[in-house]
Structure formats: structure tokens, C-alpha cells
N, C-alpha and C. Protein backbone atom coordinates (compact mmCIF):
# COMPACT_ATOMS: atom_id res chain seq x y z
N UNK A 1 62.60 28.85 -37.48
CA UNK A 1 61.17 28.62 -37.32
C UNK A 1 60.80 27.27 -37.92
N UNK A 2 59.67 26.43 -37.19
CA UNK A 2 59.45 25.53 -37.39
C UNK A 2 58.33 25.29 -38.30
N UNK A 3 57.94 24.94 -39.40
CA UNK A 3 56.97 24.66 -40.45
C UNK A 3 56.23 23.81 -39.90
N UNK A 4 54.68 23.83 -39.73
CA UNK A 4 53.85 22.84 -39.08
C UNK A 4 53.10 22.23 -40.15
N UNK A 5 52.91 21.13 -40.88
CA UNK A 5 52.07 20.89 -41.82
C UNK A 5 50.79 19.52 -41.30
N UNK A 6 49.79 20.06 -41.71
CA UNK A 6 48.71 19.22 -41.30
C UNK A 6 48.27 18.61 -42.67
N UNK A 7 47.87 17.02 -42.80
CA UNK A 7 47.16 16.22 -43.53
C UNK A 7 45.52 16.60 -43.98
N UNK A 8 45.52 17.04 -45.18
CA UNK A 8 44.54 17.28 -45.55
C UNK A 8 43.31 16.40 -44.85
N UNK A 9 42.02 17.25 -44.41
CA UNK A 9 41.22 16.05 -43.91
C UNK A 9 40.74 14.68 -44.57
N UNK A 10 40.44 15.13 -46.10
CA UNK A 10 40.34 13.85 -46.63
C UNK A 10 41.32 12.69 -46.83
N UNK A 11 42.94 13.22 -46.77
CA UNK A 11 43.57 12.15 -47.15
C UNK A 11 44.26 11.57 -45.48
N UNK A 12 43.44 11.81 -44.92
CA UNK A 12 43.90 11.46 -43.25
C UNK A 12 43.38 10.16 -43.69
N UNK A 13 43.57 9.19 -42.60
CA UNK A 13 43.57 7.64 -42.02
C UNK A 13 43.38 7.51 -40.51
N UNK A 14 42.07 6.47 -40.39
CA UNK A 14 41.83 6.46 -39.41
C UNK A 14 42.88 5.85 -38.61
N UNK A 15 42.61 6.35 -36.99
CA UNK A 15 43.85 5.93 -35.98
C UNK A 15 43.43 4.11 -36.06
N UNK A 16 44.63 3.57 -35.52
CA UNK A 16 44.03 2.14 -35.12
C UNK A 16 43.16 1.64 -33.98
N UNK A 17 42.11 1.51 -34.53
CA UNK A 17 40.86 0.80 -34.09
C UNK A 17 40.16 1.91 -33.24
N UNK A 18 39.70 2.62 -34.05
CA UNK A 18 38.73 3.42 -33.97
C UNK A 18 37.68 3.10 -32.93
N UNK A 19 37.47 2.16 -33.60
CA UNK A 19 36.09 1.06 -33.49
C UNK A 19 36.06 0.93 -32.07
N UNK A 20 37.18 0.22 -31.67
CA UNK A 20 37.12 -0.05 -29.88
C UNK A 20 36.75 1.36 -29.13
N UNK A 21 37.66 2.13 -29.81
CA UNK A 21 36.83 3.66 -28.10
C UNK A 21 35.25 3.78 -28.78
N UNK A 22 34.85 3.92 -30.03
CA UNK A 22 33.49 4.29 -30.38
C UNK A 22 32.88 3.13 -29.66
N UNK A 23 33.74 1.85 -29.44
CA UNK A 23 32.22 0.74 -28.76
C UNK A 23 32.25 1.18 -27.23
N UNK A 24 33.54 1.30 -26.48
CA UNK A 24 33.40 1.71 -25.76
C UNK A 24 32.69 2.88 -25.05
N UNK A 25 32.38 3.75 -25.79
CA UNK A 25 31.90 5.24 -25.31
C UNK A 25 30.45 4.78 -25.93
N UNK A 26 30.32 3.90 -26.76
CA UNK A 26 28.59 3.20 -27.17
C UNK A 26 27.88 2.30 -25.81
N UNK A 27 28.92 1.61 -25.31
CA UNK A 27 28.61 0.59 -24.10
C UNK A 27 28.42 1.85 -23.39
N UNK A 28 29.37 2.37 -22.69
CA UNK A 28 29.24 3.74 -21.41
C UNK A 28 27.71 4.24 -21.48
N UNK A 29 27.67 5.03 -22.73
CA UNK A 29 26.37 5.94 -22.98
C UNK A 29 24.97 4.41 -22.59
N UNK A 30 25.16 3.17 -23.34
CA UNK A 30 24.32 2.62 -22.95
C UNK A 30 23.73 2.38 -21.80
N UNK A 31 24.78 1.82 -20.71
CA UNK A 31 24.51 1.35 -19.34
C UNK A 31 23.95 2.92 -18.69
N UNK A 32 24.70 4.15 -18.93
CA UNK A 32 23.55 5.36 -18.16
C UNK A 32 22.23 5.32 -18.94
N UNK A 33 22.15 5.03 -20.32
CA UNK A 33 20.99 5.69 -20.71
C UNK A 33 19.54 4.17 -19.66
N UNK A 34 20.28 3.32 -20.01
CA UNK A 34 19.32 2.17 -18.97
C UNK A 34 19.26 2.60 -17.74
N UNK A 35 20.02 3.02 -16.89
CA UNK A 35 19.80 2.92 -15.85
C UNK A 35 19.20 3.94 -15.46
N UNK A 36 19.15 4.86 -15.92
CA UNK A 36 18.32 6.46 -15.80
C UNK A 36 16.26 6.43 -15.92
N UNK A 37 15.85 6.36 -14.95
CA UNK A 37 14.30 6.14 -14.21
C UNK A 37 13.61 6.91 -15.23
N UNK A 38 14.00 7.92 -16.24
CA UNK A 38 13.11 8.55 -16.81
C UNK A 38 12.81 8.13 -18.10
N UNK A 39 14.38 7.49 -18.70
CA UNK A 39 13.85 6.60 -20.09
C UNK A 39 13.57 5.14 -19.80
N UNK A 40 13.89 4.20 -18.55
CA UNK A 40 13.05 3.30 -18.46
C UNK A 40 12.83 3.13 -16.74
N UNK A 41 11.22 3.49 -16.34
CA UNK A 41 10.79 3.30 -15.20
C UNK A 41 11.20 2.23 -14.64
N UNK A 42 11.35 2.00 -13.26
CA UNK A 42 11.43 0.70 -12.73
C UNK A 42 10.25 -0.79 -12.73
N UNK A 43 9.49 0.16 -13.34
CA UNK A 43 8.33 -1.13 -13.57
C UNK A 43 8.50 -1.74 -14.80
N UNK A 44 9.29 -0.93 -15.81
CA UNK A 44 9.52 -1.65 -17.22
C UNK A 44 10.73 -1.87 -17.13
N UNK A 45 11.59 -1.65 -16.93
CA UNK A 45 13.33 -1.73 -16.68
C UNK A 45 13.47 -2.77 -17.29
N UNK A 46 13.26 -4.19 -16.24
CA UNK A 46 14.06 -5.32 -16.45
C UNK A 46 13.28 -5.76 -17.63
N UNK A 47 12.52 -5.35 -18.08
CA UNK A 47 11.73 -5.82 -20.00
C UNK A 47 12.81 -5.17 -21.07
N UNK A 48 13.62 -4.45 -21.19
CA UNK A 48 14.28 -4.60 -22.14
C UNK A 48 16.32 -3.86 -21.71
N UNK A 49 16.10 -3.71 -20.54
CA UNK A 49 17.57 -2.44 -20.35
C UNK A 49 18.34 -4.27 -20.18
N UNK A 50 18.32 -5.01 -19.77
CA UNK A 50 18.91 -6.28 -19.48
C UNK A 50 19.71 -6.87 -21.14
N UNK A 51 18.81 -6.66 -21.83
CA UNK A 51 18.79 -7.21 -23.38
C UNK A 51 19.64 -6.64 -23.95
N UNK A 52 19.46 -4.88 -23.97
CA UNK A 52 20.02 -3.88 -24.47
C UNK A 52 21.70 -3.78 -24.23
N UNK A 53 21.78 -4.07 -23.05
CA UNK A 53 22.83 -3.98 -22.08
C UNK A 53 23.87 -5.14 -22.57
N UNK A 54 23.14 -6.51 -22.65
CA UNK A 54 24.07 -6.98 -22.92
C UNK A 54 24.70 -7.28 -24.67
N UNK A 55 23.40 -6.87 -25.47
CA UNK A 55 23.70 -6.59 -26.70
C UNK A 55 25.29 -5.80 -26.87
N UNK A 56 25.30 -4.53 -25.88
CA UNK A 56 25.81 -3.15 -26.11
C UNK A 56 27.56 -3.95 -25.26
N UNK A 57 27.34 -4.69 -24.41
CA UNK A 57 28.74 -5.67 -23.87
C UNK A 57 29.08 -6.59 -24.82
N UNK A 58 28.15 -7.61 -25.38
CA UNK A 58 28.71 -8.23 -26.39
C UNK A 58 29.37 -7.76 -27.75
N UNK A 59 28.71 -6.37 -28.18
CA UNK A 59 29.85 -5.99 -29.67
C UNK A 59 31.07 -5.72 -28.89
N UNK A 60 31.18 -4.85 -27.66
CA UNK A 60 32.76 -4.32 -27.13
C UNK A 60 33.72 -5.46 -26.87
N UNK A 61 33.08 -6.56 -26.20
CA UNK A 61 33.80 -7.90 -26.13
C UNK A 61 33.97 -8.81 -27.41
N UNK A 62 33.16 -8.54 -28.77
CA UNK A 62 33.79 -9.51 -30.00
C UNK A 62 34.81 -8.23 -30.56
N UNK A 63 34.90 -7.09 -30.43
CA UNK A 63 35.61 -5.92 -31.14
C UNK A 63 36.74 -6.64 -30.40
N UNK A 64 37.34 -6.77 -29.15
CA UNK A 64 38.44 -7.20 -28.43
C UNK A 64 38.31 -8.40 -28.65
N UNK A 65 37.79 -9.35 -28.57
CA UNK A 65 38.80 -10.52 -28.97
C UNK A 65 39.12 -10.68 -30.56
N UNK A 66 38.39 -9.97 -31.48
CA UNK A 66 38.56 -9.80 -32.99
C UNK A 66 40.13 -9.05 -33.22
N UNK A 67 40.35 -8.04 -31.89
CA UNK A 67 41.37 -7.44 -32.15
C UNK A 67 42.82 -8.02 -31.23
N UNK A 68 42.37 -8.79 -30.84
CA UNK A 68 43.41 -9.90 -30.24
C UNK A 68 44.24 -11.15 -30.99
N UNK A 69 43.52 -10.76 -32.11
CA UNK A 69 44.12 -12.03 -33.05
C UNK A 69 44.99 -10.94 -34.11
N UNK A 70 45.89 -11.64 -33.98
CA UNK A 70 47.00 -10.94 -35.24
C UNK A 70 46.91 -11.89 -36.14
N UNK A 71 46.52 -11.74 -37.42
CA UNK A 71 46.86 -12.54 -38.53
C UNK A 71 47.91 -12.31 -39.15
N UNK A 72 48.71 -13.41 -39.57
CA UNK A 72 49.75 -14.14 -39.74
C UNK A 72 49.52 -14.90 -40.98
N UNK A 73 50.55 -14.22 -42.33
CA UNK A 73 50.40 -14.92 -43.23
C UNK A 73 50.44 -16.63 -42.93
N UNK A 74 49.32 -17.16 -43.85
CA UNK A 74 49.55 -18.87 -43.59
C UNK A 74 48.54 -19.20 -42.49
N UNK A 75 48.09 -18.46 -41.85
CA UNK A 75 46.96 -18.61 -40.65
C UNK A 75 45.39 -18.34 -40.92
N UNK A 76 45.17 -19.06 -42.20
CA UNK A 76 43.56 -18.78 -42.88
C UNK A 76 42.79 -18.73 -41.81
N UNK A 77 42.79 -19.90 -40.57
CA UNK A 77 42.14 -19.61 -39.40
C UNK A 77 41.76 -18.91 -38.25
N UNK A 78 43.24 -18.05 -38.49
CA UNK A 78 43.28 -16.86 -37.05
C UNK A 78 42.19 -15.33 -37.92
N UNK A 79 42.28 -15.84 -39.63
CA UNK A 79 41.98 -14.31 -40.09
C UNK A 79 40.16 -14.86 -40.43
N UNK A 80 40.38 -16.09 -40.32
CA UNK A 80 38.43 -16.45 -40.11
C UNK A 80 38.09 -16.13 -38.87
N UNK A 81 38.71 -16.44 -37.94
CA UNK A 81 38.36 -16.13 -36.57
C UNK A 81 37.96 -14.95 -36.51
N UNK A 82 39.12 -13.87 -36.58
CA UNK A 82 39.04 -12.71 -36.56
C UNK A 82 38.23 -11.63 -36.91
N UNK A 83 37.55 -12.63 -38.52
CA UNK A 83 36.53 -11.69 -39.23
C UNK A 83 34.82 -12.31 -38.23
N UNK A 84 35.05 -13.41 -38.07
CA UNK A 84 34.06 -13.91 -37.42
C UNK A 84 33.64 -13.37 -36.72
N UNK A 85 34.48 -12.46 -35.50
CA UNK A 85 34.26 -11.84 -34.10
C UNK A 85 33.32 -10.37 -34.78
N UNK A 86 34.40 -10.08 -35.54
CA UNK A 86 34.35 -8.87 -36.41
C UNK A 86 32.51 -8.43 -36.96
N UNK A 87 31.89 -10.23 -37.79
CA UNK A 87 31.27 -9.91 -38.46
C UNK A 87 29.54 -10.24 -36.96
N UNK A 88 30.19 -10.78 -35.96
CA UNK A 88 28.68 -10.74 -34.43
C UNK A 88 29.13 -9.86 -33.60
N UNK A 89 30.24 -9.11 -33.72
CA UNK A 89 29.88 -7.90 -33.35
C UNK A 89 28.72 -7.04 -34.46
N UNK A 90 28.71 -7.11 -35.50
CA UNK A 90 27.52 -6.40 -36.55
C UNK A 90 26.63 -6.82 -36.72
N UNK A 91 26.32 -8.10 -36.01
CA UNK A 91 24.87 -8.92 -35.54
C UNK A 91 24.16 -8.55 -34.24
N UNK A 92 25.04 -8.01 -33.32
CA UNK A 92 25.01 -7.58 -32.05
C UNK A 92 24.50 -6.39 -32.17
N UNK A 93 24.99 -5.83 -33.19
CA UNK A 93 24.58 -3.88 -32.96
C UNK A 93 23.61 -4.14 -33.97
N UNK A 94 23.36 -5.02 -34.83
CA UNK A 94 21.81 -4.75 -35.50
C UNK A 94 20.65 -5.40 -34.49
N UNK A 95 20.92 -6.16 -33.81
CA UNK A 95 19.66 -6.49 -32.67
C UNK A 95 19.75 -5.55 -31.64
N UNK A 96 20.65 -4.94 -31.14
CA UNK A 96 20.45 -3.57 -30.47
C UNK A 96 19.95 -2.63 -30.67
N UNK A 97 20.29 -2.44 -32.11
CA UNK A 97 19.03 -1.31 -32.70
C UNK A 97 17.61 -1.77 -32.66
N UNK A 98 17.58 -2.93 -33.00
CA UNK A 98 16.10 -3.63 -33.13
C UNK A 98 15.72 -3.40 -31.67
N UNK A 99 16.25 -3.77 -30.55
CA UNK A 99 15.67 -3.59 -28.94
C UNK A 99 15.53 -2.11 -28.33
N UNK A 100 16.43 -1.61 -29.23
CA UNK A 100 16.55 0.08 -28.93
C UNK A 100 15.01 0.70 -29.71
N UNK A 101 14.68 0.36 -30.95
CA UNK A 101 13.63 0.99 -31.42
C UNK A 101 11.93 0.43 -30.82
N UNK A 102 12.44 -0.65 -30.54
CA UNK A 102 11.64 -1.69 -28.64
C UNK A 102 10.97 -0.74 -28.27
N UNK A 103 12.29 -0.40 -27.54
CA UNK A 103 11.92 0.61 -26.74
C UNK A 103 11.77 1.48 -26.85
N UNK A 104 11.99 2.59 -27.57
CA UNK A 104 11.49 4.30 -28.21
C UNK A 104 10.39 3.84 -28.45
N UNK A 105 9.79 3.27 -29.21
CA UNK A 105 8.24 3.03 -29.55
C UNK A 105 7.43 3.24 -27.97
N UNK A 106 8.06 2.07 -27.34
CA UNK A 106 6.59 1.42 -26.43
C UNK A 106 7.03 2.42 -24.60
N UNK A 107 8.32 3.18 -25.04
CA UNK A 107 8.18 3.70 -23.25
C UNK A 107 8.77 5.35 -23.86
N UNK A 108 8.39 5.84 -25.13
CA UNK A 108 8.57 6.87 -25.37
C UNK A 108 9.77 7.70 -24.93
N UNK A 109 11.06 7.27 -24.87
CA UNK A 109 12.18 7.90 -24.92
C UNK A 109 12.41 9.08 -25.53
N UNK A 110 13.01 10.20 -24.82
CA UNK A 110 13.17 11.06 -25.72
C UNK A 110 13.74 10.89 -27.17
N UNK A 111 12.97 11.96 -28.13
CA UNK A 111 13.67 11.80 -29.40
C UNK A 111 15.41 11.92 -29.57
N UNK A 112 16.05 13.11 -28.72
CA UNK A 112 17.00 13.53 -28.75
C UNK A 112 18.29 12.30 -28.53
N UNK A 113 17.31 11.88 -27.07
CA UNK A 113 18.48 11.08 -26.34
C UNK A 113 18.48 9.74 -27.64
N UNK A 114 17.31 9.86 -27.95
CA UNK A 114 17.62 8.34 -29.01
C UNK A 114 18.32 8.54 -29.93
N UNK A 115 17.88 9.42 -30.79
CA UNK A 115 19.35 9.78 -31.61
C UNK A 115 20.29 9.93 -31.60
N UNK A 116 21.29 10.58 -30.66
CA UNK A 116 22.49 10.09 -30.16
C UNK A 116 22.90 8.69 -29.97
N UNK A 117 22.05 8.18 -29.39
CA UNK A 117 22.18 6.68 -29.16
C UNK A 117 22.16 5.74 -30.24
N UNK A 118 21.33 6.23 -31.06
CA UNK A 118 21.32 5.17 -32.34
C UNK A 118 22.89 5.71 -33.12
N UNK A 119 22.58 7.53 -33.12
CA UNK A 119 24.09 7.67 -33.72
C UNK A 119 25.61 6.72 -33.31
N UNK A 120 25.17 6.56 -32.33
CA UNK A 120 26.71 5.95 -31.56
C UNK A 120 26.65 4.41 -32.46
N UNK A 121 25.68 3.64 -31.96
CA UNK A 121 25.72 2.33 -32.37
C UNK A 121 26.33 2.44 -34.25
N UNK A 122 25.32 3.49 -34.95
CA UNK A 122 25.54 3.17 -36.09
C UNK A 122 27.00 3.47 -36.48
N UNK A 123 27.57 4.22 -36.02
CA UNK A 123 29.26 5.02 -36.42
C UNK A 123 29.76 3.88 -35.90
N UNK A 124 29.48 2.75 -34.76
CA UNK A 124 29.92 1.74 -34.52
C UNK A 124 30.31 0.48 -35.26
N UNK A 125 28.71 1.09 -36.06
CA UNK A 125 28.75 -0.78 -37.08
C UNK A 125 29.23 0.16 -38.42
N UNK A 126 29.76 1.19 -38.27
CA UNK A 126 30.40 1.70 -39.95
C UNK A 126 31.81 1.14 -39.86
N UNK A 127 32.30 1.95 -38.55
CA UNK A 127 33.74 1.74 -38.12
C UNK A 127 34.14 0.25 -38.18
N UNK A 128 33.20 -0.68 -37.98
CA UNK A 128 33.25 -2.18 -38.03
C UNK A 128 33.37 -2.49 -39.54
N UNK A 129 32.73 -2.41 -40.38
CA UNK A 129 32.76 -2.47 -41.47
C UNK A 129 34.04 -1.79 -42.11
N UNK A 130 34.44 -0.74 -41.74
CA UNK A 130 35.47 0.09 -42.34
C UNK A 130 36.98 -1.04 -42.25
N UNK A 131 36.94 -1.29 -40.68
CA UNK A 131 37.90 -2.05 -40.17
C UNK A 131 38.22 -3.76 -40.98
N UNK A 132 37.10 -4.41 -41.16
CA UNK A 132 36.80 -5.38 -42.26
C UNK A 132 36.81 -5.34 -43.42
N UNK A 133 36.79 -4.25 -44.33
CA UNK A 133 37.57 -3.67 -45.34
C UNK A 133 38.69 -3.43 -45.76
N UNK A 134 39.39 -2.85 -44.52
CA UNK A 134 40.51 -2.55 -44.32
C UNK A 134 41.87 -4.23 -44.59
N UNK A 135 40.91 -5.02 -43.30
CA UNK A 135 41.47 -6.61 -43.47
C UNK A 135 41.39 -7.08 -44.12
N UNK A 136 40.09 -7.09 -45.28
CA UNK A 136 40.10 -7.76 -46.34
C UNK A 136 41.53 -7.26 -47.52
N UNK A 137 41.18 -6.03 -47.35
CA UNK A 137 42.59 -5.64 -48.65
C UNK A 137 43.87 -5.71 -48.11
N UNK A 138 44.08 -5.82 -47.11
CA UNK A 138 45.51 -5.99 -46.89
C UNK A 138 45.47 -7.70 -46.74
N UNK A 139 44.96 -8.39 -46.46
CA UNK A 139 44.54 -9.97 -46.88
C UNK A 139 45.00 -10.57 -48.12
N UNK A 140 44.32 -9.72 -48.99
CA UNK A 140 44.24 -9.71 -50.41
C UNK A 140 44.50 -8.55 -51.42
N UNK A 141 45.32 -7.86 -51.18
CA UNK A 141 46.03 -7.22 -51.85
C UNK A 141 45.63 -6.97 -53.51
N UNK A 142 45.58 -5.55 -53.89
CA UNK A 142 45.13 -5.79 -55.61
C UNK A 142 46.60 -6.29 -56.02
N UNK A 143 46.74 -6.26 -57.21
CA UNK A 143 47.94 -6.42 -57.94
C UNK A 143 48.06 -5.28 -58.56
N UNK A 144 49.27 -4.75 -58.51
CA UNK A 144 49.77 -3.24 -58.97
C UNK A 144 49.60 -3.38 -60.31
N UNK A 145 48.63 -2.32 -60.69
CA UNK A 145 48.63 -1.79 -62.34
C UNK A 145 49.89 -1.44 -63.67
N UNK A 146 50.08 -2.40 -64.23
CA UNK A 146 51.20 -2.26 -65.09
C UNK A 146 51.37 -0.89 -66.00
């Protein structure tokens, strides 16, 4: 018989790059929640789903090219780059929220659907942060306690 042992939940580790399917399934949910006539009519549409939209394409596209760069000890530039992409993707999802709460205010979106939606973005910009944490310490390494 085979012994199955599972990792306690707390001392689990996230898979690599989390971040990309959460932006991805953040972009997806975005483009239906715009395009759907009941949270923005066609007379208001192109006033903010355009903005939103491409806010919600630009973090998924700096998450991928942020994650296209391998840093390489000796390459201060590939790991500036990298954090760079890293740190407008989290400029991107804070003006998304700002266009997202736009719009809940002024075309009354459901409460429900917005919360989900804000949920997504925000687990987005955690996972971003988590991931930039992550680079920073393996960057910079503590020094082992004597």
C-alpha cells in the first residue's frame, strides 16, 4: 500500500506564476463583464468599457513580458526591467479599479457582479506583489544566521 502525504496548507508554495492565470481569468471576466448590455448600455459603453478593457490587457501583457525575462546573475538590467513590467502592471490594476468604481457609481452595476470583479483585480495586484517579493529575496538573499 501506497502512503499518500499532502503539504500542510500553510506550508504549501505558490505554483509558478500564479499571477498570469489570475490576470488571465481577470482580463476574460473583464471583456464579458463590458460587453454585457445590462452593466453597460450601448449608449454609455464606449465612455468607459474601452478604458477598462484596455487597462485589464495591459497588466496581462506587462505580467508576460515581466515573465519573459530571466534574470541572470550580473544582469542588474534584465532584473530592472523585469521589476519594471512587474511594478505597471500594479499601476494598471490601480487605474482599473479607479475606472471600475467609474463605473459602479455612475451606471449602477450590480453589487455582486462588482465584487467579484474587484475581487479578481485585487488577488491580481497581491499575487503581483507576492511575485516581487519573491524576486526581491532570491535577488538578495539574507545571510544565513550564525
Amino acid at each position: 500500500m501506497v502512503e499518500c502525504m499532502s503539504v500542510i496548507k500553510s506550508k504549501r508554495k505558490q505554483g509558478r506564476l500564479v499571477v498570469l492565470t489570475k490576470a488571465i481569468e481577470m482580463t476574460k471576466y473583464t471583456v464579458q463583464i463590458c460587453k454585457n448590455e445590462k452593466n453597460f448600455p450601448k449608449r454609455d459603453r464606449w465612455l468607459l468599457t474601452q478604458p477598462i478593457v484596455r487597462e485589464a490587457v495591459d497588466i496581462l501583457c506587462c505580467i508576460r513580458r515581466a515573465n519573459a525575462v530571466k534574470v541572470q546573475p550580473g544582469h542588474p538590467e534584465a532584473a530592472a526591467y523585469r521589476r519594471g513590467q512587474q511594478m505597471e502592471a500594479y499601476a494598471h490594476a490601480e487605474a482599473m479599479l479607479s475606472l471600475m468604481e467609474i463605473a459602479y457609481v455612475t451606471l449602477g452595476i450590480e453589487h455582486g457582479r462588482m465584487e467579484h470583479w474587484t475581487g479578481l483585480v485585487v488577488e491580481t495586484e497581491n499575487l503581483l506583489q507576492a511575485w516581487r517579493k519573491s524576486d526581491q529575496e532570491r535577488q538578495n538573499p539574507k545571510p544565513a544566521a550564525e
